[in-house]
C-alpha atoms as a PDB file:
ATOM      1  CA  UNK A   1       0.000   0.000   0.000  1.00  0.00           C
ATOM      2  CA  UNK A   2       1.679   3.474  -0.819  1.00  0.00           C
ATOM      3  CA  UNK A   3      -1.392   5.768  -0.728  1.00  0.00           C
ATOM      4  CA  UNK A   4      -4.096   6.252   2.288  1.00  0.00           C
ATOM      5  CA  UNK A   5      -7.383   6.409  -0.186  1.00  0.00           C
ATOM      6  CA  UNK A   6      -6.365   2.264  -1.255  1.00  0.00           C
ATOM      7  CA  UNK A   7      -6.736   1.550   2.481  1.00  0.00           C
ATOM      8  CA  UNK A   8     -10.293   0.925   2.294  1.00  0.00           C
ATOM      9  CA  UNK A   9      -9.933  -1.196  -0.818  1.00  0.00           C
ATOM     10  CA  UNK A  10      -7.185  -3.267   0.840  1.00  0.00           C
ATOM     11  CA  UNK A  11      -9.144  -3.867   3.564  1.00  0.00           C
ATOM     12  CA  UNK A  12     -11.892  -4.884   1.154  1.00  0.00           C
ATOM     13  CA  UNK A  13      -9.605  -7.289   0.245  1.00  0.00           C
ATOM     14  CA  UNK A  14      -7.727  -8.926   2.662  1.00  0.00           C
ATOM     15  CA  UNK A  15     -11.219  -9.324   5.108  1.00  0.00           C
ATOM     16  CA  UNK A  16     -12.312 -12.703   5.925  1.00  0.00           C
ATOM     17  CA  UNK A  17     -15.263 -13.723   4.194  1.00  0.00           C
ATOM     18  CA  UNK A  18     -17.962 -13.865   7.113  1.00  0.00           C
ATOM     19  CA  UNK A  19     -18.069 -18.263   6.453  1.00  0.00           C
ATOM     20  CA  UNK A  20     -14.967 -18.106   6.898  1.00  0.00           C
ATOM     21  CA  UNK A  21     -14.866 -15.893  10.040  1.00  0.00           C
ATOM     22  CA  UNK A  22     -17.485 -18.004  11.527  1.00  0.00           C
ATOM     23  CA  UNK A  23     -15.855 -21.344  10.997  1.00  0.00           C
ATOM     24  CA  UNK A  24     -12.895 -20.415  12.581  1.00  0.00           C
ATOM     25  CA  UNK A  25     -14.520 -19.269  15.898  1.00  0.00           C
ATOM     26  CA  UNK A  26     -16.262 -22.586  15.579  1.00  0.00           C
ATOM     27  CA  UNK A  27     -13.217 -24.934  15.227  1.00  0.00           C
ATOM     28  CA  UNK A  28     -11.489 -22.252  18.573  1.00  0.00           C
ATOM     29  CA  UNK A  29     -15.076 -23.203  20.790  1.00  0.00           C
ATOM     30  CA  UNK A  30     -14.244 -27.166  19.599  1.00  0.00           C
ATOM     31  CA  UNK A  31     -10.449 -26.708  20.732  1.00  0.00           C
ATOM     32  CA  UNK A  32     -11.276 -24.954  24.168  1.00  0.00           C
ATOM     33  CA  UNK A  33     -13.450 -27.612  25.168  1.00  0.00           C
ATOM     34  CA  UNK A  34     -12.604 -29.185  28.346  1.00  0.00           C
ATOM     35  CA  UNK A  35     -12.689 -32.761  26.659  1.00  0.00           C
ATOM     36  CA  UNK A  36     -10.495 -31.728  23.741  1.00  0.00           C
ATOM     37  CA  UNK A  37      -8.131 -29.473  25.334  1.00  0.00           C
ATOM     38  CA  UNK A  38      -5.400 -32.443  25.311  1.00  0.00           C
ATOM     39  CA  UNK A  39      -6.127 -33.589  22.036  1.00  0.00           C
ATOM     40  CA  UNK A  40      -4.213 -32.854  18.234  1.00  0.00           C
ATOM     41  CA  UNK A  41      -7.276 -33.790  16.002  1.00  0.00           C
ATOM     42  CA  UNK A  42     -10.816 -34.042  16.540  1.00  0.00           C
ATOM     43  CA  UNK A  43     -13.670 -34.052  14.576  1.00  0.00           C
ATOM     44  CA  UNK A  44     -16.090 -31.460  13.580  1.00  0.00           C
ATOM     45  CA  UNK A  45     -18.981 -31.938  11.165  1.00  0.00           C
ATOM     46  CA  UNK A  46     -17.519 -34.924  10.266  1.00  0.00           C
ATOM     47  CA  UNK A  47     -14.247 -33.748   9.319  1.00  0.00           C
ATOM     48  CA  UNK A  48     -10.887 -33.688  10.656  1.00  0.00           C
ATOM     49  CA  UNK A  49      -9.942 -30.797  12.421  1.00  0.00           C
ATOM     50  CA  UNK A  50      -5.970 -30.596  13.424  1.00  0.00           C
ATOM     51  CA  UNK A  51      -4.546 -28.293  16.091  1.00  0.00           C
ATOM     52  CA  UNK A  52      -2.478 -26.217  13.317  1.00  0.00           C
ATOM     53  CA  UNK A  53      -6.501 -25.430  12.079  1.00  0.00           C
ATOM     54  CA  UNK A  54      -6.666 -23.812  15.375  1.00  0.00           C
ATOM     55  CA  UNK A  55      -3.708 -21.640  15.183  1.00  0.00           C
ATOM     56  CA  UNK A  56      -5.186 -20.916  11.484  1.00  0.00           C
ATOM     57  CA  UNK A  57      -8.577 -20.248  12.716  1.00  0.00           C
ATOM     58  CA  UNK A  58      -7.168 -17.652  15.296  1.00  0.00           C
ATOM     59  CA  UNK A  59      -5.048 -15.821  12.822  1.00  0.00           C
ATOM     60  CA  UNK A  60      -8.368 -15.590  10.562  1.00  0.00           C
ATOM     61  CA  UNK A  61      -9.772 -14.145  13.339  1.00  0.00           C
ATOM     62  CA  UNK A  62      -7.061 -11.433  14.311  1.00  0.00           C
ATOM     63  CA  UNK A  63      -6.919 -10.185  10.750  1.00  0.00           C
ATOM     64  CA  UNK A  64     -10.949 -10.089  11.004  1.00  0.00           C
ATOM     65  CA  UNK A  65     -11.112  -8.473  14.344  1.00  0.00           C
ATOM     66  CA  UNK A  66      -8.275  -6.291  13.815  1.00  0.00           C
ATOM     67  CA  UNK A  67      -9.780  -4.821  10.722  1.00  0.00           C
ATOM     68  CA  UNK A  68     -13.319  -4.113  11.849  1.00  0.00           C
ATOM     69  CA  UNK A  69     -11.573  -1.990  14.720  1.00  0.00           C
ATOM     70  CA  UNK A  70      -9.681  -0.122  12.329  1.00  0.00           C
ATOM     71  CA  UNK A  71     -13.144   0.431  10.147  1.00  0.00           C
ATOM     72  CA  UNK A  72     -15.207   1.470  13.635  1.00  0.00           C
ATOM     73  CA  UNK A  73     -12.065   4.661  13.932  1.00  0.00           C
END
């Protein structure tokens, strides 16, 4: 980015599409369950869900978060 008026466009961009946004905060709540808080894999929806899809689904959700609050300024 070199100019402020493509921020909104980049941000356009590089957003989380809102499936996306709300799988990931579904595969976290699976992970911080008590019964699968010692566990590499488990299975949501019938589909195997690794630890390094947790880590994935938080950075989705950092880039998400991070810019709505920039939007809200």
């Amino acid at each position: 980015m070199i100019h402020p008026g493509q921020i909104e466009a980049c941000n356009a961009i590089f957003t989380p599409p809102a499936e996306e946004v709300a799988q990931a905060r579904k595969i976290i709540a699976a992970f911080d369950l008590p019964e699968n808080a010692s566990r590499g894999a488990i299975s949501l929806d019938g589909q195997m869900v690794e630890r390094l899809h947790a880590d994935m689904a938080r950075r989705t959700i950092a880039i998400a978060d991070s810019i709505a609050a920039l939007a809200q300024q």
